[in-house]
C-alpha atoms as a PDB file:
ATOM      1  CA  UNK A   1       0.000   0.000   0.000  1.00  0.00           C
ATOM      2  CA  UNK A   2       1.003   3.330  -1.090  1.00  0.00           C
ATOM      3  CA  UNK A   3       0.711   6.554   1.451  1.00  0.00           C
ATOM      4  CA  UNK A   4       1.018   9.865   0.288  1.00  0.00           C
ATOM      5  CA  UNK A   5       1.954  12.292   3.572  1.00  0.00           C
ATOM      6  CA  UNK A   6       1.367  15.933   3.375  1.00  0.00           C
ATOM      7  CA  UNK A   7       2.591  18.443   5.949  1.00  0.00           C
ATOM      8  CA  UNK A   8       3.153  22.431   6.780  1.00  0.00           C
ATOM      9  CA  UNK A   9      -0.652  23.855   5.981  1.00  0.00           C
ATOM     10  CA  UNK A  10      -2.010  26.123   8.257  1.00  0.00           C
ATOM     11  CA  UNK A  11      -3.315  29.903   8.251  1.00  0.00           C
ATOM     12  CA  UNK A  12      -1.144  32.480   7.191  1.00  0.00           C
ATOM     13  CA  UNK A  13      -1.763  36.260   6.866  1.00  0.00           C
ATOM     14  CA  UNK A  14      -2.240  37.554   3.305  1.00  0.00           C
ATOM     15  CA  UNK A  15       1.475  38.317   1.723  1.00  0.00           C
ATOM     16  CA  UNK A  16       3.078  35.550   4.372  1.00  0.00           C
ATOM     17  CA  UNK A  17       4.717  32.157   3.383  1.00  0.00           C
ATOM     18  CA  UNK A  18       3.936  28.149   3.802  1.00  0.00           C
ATOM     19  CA  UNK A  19       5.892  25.465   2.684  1.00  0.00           C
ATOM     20  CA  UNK A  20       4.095  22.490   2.298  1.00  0.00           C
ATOM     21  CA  UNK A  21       5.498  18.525   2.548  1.00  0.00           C
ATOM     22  CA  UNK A  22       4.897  15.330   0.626  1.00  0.00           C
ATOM     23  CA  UNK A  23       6.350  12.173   1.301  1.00  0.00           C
ATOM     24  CA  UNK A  24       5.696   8.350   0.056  1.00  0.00           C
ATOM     25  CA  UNK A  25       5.705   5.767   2.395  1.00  0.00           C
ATOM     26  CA  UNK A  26       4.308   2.091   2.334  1.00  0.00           C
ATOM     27  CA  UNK A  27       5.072  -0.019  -0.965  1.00  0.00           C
ATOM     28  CA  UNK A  28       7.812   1.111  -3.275  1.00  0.00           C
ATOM     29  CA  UNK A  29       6.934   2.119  -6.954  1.00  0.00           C
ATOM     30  CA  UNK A  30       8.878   4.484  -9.404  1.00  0.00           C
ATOM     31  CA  UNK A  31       6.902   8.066 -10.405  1.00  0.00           C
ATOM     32  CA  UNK A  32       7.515   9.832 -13.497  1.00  0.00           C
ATOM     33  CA  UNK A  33       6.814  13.187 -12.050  1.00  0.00           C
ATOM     34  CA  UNK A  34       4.975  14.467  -8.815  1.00  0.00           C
ATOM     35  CA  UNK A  35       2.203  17.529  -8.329  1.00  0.00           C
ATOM     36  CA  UNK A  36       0.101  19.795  -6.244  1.00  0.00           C
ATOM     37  CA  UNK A  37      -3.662  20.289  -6.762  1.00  0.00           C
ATOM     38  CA  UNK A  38      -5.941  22.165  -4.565  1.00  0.00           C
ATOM     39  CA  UNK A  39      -9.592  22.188  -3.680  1.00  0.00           C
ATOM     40  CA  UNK A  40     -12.119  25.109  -2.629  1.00  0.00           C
ATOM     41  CA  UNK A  41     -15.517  23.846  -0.939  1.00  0.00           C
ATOM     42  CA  UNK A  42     -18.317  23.306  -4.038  1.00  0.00           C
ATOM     43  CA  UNK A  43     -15.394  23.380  -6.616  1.00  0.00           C
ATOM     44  CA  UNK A  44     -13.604  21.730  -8.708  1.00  0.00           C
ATOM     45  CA  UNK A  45     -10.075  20.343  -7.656  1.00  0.00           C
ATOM     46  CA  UNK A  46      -7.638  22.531  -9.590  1.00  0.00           C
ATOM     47  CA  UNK A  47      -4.382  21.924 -10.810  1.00  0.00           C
ATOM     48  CA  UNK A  48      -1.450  23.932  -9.123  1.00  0.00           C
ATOM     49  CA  UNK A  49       2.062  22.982 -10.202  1.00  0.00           C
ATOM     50  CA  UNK A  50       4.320  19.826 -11.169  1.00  0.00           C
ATOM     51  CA  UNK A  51       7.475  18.522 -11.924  1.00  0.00           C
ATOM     52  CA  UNK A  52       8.186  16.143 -14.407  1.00  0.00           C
ATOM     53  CA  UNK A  53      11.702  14.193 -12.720  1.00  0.00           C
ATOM     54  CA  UNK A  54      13.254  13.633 -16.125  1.00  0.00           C
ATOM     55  CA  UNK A  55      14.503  16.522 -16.602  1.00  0.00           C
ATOM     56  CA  UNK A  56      13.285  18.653 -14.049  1.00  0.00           C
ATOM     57  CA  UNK A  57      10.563  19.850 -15.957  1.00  0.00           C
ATOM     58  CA  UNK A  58       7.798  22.147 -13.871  1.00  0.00           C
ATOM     59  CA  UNK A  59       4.437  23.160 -14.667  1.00  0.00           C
ATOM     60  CA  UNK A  60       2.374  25.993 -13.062  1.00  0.00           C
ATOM     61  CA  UNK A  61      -0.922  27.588 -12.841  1.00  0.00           C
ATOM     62  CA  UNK A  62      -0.852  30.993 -14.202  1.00  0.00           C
ATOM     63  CA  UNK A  63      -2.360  32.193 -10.949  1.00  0.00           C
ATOM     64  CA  UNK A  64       0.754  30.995  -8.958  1.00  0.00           C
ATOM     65  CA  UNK A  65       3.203  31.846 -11.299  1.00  0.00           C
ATOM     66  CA  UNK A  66       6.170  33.912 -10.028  1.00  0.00           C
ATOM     67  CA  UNK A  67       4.503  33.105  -5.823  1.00  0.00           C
ATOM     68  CA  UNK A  68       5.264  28.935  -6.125  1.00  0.00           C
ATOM     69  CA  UNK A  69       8.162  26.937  -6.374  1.00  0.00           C
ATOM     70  CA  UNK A  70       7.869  23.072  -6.615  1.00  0.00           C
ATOM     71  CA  UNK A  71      10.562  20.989  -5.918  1.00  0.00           C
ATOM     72  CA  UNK A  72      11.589  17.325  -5.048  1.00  0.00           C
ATOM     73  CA  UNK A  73      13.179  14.230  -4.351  1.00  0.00           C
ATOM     74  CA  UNK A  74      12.896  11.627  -7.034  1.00  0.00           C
ATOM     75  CA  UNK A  75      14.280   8.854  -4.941  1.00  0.00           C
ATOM     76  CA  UNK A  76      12.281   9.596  -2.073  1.00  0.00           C
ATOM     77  CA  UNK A  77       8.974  10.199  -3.803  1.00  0.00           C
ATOM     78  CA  UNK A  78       8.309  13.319  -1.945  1.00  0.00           C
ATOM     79  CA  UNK A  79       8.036  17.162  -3.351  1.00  0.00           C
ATOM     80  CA  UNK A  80       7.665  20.068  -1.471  1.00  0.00           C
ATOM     81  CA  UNK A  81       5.650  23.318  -2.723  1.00  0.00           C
ATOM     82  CA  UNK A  82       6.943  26.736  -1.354  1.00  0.00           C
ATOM     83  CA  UNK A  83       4.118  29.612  -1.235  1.00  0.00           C
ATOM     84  CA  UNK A  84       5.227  33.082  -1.093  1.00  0.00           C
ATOM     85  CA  UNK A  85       3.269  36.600  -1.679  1.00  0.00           C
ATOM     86  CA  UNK A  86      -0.049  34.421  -0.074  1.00  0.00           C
ATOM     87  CA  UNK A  87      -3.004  35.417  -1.222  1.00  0.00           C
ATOM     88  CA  UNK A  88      -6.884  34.819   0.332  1.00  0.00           C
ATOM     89  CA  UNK A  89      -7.683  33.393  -2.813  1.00  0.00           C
ATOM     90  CA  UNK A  90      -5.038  30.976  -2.504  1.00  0.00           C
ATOM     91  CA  UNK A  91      -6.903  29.122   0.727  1.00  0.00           C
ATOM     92  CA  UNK A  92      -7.922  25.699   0.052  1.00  0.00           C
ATOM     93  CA  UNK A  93      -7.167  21.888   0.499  1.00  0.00           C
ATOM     94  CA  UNK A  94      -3.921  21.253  -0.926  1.00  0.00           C
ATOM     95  CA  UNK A  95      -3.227  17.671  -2.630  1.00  0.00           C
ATOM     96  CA  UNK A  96       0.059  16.099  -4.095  1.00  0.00           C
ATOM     97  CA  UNK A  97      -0.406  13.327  -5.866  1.00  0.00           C
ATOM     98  CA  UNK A  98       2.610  10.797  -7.714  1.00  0.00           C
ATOM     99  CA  UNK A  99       2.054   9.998 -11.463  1.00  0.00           C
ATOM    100  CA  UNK A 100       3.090   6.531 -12.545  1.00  0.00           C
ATOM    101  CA  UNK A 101       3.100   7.697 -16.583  1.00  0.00           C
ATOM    102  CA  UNK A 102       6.006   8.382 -18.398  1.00  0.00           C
ATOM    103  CA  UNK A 103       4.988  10.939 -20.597  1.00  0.00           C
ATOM    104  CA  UNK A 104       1.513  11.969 -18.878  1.00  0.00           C
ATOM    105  CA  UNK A 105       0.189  15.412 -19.238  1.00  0.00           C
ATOM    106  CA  UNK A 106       1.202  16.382 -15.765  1.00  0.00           C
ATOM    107  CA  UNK A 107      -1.802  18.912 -15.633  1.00  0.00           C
ATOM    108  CA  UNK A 108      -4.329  16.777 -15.732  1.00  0.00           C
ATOM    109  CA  UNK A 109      -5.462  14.500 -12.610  1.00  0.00           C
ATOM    110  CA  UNK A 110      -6.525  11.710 -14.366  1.00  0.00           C
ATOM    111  CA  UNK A 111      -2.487  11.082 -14.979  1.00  0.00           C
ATOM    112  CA  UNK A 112      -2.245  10.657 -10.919  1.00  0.00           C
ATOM    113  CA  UNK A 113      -2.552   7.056  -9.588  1.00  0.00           C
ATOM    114  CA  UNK A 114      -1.729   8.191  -5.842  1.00  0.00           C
ATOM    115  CA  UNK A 115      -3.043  10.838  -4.314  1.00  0.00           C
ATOM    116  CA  UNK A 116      -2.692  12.231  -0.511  1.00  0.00           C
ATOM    117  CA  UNK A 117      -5.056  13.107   2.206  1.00  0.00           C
ATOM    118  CA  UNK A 118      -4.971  17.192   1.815  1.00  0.00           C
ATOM    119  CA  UNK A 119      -3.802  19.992   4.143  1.00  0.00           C
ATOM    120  CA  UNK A 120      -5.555  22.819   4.776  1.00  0.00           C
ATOM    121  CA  UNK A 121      -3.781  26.346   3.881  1.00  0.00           C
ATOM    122  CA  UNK A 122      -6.262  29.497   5.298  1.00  0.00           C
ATOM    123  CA  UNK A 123      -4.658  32.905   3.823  1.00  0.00           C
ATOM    124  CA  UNK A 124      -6.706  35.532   5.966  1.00  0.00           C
ATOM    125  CA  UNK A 125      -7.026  39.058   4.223  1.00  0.00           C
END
């Protein structure tokens, strides 16, 4: 069995920082590239960012651009998202999730087999 564990939500003033954790544990498997998607109450999950491990490829939203870094750990199955410039709109459920295709549009969630539980991130205004 396959755990994803995310970390480091919580509520932030608007213009602060978060850095938020993912880490595999359980069964071993090999991902082609790791992401973040997040969720706002009677919407749809969005896509946030990714990185594609060959070749260090990343992928963001335009409304995070320039404010989110992604980064990770290809041998540890873990990738870390660092918020900056916070905004209220930015509050939601945040979700990594590991994709097992090669050459899978990283943007789009059906290309995730494992998916974590979600941390809350609050930016108050």
């Amino acid at each position: 069995q396959v755990q994803l564990v995310e970390s480091g939500g919580g509520l932030v003033q608007a213009g602060g920082s978060l850095r938020l954790s993912c880490e595999a544990s359980g069964r071993t498997f090999t991902s082609y590239g790791m992401g973040w998607f997040r969720q706002v109450p009677g919407k749809e999950r969005e896509f946030v960012t990714a990185i594609r491990w060959n070749g260090g490829t990343t992928y963001y939203a335009e409304s995070v651009k320039g404010r989110f870094t992604i980064s990770g750990d290809n041998a540890k199955n873990a990738v870390y998202l660092q918020m900056h410039s916070l905004k209220p709109e930015d509050t939601a459920v945040y979700y990594c999730a590991a994709s097992l295709i090669r050459f899978g549009n990283l943007m789009a969630q059906f290309n995730y087999a494992y998916w974590g539980q979600g941390t809350q991130v609050t930016v108050s205004s």
